[in-house]
Protein backbone atom coordinates (compact mmCIF):
# COMPACT_ATOMS: atom_id res chain seq x y z
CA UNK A 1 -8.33 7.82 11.00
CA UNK A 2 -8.64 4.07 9.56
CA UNK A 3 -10.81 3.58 6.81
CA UNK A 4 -11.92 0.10 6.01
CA UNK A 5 -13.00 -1.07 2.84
CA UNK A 6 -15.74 -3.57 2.57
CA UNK A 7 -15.59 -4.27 -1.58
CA UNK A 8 -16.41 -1.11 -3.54
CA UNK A 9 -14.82 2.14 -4.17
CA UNK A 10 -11.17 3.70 -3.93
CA UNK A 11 -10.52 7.36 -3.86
CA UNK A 12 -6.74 6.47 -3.63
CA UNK A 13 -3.83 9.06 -3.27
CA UNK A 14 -0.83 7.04 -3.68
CA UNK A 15 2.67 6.85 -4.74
CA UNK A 16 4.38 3.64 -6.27
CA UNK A 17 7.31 2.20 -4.38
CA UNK A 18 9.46 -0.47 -6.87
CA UNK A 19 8.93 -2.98 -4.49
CA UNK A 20 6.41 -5.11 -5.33
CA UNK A 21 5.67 -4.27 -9.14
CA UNK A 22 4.23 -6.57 -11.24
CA UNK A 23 5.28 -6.03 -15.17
CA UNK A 24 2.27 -6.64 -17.46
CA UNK A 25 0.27 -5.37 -20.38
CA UNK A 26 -2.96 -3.06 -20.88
CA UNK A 27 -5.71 -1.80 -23.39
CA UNK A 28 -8.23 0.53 -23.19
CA UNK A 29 -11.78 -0.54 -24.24
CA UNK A 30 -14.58 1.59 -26.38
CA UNK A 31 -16.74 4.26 -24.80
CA UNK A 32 -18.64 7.47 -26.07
CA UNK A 33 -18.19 9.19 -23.02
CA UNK A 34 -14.25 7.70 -21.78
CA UNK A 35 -16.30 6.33 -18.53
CA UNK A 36 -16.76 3.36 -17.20
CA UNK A 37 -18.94 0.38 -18.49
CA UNK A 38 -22.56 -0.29 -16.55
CA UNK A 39 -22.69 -3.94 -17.33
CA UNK A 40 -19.46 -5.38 -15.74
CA UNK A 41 -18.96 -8.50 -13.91
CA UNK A 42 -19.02 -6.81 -10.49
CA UNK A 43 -22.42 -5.99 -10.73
CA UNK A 44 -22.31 -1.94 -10.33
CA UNK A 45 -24.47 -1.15 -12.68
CA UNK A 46 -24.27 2.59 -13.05
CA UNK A 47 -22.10 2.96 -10.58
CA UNK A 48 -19.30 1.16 -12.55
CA UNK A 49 -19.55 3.75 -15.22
CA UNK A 50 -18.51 6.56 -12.71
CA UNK A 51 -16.85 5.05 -9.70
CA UNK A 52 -13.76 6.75 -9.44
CA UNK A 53 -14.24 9.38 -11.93
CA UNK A 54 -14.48 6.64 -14.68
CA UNK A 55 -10.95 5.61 -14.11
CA UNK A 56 -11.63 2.16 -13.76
CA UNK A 57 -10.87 -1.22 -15.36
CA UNK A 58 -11.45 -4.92 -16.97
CA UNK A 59 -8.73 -6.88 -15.04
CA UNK A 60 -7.76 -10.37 -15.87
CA UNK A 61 -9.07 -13.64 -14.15
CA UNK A 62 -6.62 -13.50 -12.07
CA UNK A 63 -7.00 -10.48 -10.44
CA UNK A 64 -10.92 -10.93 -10.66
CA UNK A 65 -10.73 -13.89 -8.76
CA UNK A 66 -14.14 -15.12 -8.84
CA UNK A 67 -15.59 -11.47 -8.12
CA UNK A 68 -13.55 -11.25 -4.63
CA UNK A 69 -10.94 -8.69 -6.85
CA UNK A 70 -14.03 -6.30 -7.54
CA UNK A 71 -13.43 -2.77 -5.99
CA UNK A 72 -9.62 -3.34 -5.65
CA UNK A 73 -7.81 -0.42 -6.55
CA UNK A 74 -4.45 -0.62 -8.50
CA UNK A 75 -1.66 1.68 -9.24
CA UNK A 76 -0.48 1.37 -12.69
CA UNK A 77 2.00 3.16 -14.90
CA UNK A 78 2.90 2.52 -18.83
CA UNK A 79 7.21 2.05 -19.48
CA UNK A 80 7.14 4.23 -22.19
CA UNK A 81 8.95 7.02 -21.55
CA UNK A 82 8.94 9.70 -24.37
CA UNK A 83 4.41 8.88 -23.64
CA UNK A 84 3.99 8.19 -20.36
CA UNK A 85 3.26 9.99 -17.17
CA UNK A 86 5.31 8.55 -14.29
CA UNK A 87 2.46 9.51 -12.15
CA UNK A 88 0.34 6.64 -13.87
CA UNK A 89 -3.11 6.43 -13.15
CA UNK A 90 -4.80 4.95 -9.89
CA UNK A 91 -8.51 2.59 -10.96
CA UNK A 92 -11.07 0.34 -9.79
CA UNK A 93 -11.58 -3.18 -10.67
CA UNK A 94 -15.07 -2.98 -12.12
CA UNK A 95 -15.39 -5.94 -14.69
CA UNK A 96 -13.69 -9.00 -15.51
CA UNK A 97 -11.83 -9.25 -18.91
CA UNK A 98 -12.90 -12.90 -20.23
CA UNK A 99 -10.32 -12.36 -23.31
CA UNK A 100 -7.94 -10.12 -21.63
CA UNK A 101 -5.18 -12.66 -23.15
CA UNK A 102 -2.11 -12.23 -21.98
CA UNK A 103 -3.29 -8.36 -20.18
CA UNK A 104 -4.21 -7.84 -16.70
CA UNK A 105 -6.16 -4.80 -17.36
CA UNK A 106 -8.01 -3.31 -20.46
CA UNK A 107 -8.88 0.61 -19.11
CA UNK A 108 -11.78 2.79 -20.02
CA UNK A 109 -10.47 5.79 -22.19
CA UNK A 110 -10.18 8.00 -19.34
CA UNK A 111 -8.04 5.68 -17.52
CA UNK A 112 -5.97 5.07 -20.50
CA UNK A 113 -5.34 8.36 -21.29
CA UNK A 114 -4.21 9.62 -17.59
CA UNK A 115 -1.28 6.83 -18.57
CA UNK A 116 0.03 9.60 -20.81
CA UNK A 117 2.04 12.97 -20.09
CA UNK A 118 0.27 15.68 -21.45
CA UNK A 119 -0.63 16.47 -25.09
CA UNK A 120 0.78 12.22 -25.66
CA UNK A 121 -2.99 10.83 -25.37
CA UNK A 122 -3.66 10.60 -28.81
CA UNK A 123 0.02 8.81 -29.66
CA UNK A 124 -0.10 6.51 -26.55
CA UNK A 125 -3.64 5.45 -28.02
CA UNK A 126 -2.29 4.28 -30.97
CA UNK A 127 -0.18 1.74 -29.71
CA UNK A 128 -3.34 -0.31 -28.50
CA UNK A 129 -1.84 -2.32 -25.99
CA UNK A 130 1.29 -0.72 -23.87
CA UNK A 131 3.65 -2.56 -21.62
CA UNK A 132 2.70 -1.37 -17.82
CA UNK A 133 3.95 -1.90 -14.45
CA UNK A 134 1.21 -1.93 -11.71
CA UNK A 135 0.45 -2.20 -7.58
CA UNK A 136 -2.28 -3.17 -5.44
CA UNK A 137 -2.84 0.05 -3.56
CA UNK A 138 -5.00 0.47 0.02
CA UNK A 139 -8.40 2.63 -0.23
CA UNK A 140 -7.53 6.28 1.12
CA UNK A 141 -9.60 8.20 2.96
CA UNK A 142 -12.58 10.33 1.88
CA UNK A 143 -12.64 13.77 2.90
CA UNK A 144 -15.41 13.94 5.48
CA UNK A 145 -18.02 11.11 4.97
CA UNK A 146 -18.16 7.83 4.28
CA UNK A 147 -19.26 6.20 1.01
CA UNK A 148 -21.12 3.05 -0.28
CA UNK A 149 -18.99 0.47 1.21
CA UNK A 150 -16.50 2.68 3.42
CA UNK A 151 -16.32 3.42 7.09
CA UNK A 152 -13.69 5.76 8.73
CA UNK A 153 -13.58 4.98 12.44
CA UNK A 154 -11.15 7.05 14.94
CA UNK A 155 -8.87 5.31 17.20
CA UNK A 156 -10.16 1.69 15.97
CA UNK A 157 -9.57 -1.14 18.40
CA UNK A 158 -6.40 -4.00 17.24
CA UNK A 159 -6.38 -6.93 15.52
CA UNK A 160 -8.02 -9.84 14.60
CA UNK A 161 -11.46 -7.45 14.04
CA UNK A 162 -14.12 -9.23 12.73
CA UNK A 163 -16.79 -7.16 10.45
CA UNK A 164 -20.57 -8.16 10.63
CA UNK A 165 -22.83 -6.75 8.10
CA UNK A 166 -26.69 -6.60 7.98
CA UNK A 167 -28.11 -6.65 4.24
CA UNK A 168 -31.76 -6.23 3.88
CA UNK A 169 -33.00 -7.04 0.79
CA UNK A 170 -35.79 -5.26 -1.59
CA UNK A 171 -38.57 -7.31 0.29
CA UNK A 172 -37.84 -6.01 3.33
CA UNK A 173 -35.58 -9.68 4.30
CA UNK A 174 -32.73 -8.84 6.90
CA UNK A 175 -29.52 -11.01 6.56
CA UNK A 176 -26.21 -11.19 8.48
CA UNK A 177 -23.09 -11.87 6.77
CA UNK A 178 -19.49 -11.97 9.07
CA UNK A 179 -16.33 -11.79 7.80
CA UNK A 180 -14.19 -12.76 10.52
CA UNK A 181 -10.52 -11.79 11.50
CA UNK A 182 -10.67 -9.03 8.19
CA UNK A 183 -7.77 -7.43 9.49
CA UNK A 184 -4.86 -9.77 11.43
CA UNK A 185 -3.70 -8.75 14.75
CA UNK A 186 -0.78 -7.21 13.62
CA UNK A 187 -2.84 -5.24 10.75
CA UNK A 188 -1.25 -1.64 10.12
CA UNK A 189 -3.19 1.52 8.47
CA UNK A 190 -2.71 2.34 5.02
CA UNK A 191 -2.15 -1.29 3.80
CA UNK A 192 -4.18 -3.36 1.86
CA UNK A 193 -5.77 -6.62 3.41
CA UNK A 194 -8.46 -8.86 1.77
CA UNK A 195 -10.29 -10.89 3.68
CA UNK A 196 -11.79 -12.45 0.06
CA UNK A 197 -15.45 -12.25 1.17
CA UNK A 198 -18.28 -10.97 -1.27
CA UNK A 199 -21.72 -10.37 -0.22
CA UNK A 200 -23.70 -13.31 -2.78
């Protein structure tokens, strides 16, 4: 089974390979509940407080990228070892961090604190900002149904496919938007491709 993401939500099950790490820095913003905030970038609204289980994240302009980097998941792990879990934490791009200077992500609490091994929370917390390494990772697959912005289609045709979408607004007004050749010919399951197209 393929899924295919269209931009919003990651229920990832992943493992980090070293290839293609990218060393960094995060923070975890403020929240009463550890969740997500409603009033990112992205536009989720409510939704970006619990997408994911609230493990989601403030990444940097340049992983934002003008709002096309919203709903990207990412695979990321803190160096520290006598704190930090080497499982790491898997979120969802959910808001852009305007003055995330010189950090590609700032987490919500819940995401922070997965970062740690257990019973380190609290001391990993301290530190404020932790050196991390991190990974774009591919959407997995939902158990039975499809969600929001996710389609799982059995024995799906090759390469280039080309996704048309109908949107019908509050008023009842029906538009088409096409993102052609999403996946390249050669596309394979499990990876990540992004075709950089965001509904306006």
């Amino acid at each position: 089974m393929l899924s295919l993401p269209c931009a919003s939500w990651c229920s990832c099950l992943c493992c980090v390979s070293p290839v293609n790490l990218t060393l960094a820095e995060s923070g975890y913003y403020k929240s009463s509940d550890g969740l997500g905030t409603p009033s990112g970038e992205c536009g989720y609204g409510e939704f970006g407080r619990t997408v994911n289980r609230g493990l989601v994240a403030t990444v940097s302009d340049r992983l934002y990228r003008n709002g096309t980097g919203c709903g990207a998941c990412y695979k990321v792990r803190c160096t520290i070892p006598k704190l930090c879990s080497k499982d790491g934490v898997t979120v969802v791009a959910t808001d852009e961090g305007k003055k995330n200077v010189g950090t590609d992500f700032i987490l919500s609490p819940k995401g922070f604190t997965k970062l740690a091994l257990p019973d380190r929370a609290s001391e990993l917390k301290k530190y404020g900002v932790v050196d991390i390494e991190y990974q774009r990772q591919a959407m997995g697959e939902l158990e039975s149904n499809a969600y929001g912005a996710l389609w799982d289609i059995t024995d799906p045709p090759r390469g280039p496919l080309t996704l048309r979408i109908q949107v019908m607004s509050r008023n009842g007004v029906k538009n088409w938007f096409i993102a052609k050749d999403v996946l390249p010919t050669f596309w394979d399951q499990g990876n990540v491709y992004d075709s950089g197209f965001q509904l306006p």
